[in-house]
C-alpha atoms as a PDB file:
ATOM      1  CA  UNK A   1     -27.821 -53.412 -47.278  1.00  0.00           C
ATOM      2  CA  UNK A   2     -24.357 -54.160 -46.584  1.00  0.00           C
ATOM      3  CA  UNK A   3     -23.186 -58.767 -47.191  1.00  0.00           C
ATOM      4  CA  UNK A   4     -22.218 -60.705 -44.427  1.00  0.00           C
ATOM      5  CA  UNK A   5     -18.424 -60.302 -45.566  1.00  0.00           C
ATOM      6  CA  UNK A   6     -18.517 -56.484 -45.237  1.00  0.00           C
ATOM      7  CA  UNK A   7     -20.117 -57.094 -41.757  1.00  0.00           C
ATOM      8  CA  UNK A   8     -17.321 -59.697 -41.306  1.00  0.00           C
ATOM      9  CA  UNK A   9     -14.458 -57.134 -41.955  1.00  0.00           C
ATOM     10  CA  UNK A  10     -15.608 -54.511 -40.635  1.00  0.00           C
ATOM     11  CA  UNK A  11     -16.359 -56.409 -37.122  1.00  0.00           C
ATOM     12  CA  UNK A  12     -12.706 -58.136 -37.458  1.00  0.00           C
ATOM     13  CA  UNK A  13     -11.375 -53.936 -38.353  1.00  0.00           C
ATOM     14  CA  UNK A  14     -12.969 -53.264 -35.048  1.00  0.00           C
ATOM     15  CA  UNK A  15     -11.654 -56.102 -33.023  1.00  0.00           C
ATOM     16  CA  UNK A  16      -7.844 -54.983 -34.064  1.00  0.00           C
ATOM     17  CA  UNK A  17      -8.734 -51.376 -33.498  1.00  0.00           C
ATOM     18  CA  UNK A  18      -9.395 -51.735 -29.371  1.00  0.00           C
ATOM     19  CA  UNK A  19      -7.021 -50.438 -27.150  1.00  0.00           C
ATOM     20  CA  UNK A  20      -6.082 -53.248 -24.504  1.00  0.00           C
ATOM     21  CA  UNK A  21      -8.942 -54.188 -21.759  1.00  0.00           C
ATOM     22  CA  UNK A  22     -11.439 -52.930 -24.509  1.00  0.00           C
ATOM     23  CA  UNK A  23     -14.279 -55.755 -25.684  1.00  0.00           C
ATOM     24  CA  UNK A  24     -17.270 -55.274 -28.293  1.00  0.00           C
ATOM     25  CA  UNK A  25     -20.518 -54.863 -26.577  1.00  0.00           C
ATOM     26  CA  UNK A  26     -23.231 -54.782 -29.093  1.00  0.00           C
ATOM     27  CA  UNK A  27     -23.923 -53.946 -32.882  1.00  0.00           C
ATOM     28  CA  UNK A  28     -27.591 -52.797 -32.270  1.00  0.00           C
ATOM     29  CA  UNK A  29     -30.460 -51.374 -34.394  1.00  0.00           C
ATOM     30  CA  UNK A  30     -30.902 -47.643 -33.248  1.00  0.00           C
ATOM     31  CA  UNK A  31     -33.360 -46.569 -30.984  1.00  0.00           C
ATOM     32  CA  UNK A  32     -35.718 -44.980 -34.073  1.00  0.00           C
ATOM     33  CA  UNK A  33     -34.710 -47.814 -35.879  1.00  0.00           C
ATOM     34  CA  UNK A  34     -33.125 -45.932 -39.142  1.00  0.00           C
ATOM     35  CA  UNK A  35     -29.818 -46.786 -38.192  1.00  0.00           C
ATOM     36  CA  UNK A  36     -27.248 -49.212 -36.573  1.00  0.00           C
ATOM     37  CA  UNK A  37     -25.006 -48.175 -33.038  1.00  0.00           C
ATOM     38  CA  UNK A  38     -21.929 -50.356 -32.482  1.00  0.00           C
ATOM     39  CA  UNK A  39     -20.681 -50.468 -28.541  1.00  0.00           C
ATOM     40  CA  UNK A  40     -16.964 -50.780 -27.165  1.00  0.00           C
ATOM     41  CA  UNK A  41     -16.733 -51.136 -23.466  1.00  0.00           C
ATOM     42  CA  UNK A  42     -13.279 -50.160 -21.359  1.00  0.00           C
ATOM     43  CA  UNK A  43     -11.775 -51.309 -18.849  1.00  0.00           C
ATOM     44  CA  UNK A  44     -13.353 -48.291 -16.432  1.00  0.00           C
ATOM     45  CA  UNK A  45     -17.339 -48.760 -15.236  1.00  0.00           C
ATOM     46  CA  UNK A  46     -19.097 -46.809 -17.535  1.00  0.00           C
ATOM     47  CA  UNK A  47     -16.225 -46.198 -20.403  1.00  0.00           C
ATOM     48  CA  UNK A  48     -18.221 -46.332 -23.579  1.00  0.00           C
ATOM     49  CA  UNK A  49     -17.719 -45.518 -27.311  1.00  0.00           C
ATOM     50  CA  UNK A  50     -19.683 -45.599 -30.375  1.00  0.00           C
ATOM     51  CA  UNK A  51     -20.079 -45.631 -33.960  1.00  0.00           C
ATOM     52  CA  UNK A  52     -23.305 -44.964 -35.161  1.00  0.00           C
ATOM     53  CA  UNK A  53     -24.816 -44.989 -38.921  1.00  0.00           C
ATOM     54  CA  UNK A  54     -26.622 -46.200 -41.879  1.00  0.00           C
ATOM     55  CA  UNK A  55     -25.873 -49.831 -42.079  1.00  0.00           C
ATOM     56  CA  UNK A  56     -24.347 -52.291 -39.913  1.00  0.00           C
ATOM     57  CA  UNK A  57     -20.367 -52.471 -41.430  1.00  0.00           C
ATOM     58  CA  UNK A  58     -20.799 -48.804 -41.280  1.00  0.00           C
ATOM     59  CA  UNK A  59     -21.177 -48.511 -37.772  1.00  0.00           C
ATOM     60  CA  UNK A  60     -18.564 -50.788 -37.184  1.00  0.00           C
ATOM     61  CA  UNK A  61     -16.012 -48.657 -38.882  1.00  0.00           C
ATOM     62  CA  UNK A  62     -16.714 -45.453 -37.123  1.00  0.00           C
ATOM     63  CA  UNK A  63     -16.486 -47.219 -34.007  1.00  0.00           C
ATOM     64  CA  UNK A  64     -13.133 -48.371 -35.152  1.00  0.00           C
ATOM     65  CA  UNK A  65     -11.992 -45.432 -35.993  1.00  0.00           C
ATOM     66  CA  UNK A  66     -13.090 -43.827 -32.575  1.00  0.00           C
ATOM     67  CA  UNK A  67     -11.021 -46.948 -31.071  1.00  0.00           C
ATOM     68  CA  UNK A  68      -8.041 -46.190 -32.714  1.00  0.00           C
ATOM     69  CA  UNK A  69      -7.771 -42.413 -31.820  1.00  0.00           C
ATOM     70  CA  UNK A  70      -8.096 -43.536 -27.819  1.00  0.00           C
ATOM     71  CA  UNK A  71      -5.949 -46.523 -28.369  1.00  0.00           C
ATOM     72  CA  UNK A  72      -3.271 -43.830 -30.232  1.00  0.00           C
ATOM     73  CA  UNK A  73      -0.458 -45.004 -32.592  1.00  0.00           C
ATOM     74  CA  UNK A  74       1.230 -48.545 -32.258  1.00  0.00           C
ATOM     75  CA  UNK A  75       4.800 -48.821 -32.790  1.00  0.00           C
ATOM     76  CA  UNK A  76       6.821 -52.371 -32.183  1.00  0.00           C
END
């Protein structure tokens, strides 16, 4: 089981990964229950991402990392 500061990075790593007009949704127990699904919404009805795995922080992450490759690199 992943600690609340894992969880806390990983949801912060996912807050900084969303492409403008994106929000969290929900970091949700699977529907068979052996695994978590973390939600991004867009800006367009029905625009949805995931992340799904094991644990919690984990889910997070790969829903980061899905984030990132639609928000595409940031220059400045």
């Amino acid at each position: 089981m992943s600690g609340l500061g894992d969880l806390s990075m990983a949801w912060v790593e996912a807050e900084a990964a969303m492409p403008l007009g994106w929000r969290l949704m929900a970091l949700v127990r699977d529907a068979d229950g052996d695994g978590w699904l973390a939600t991004a919404a867009g800006p367009l009805d029905g625009q949805t991402v995931h992340g799904r795995a094991g644990q919690p922080d984990q889910a997070l992450r790969l829903l980061a990392d899905e984030l990132r490759r639609i928000r595409g690199p940031v220059t400045g």
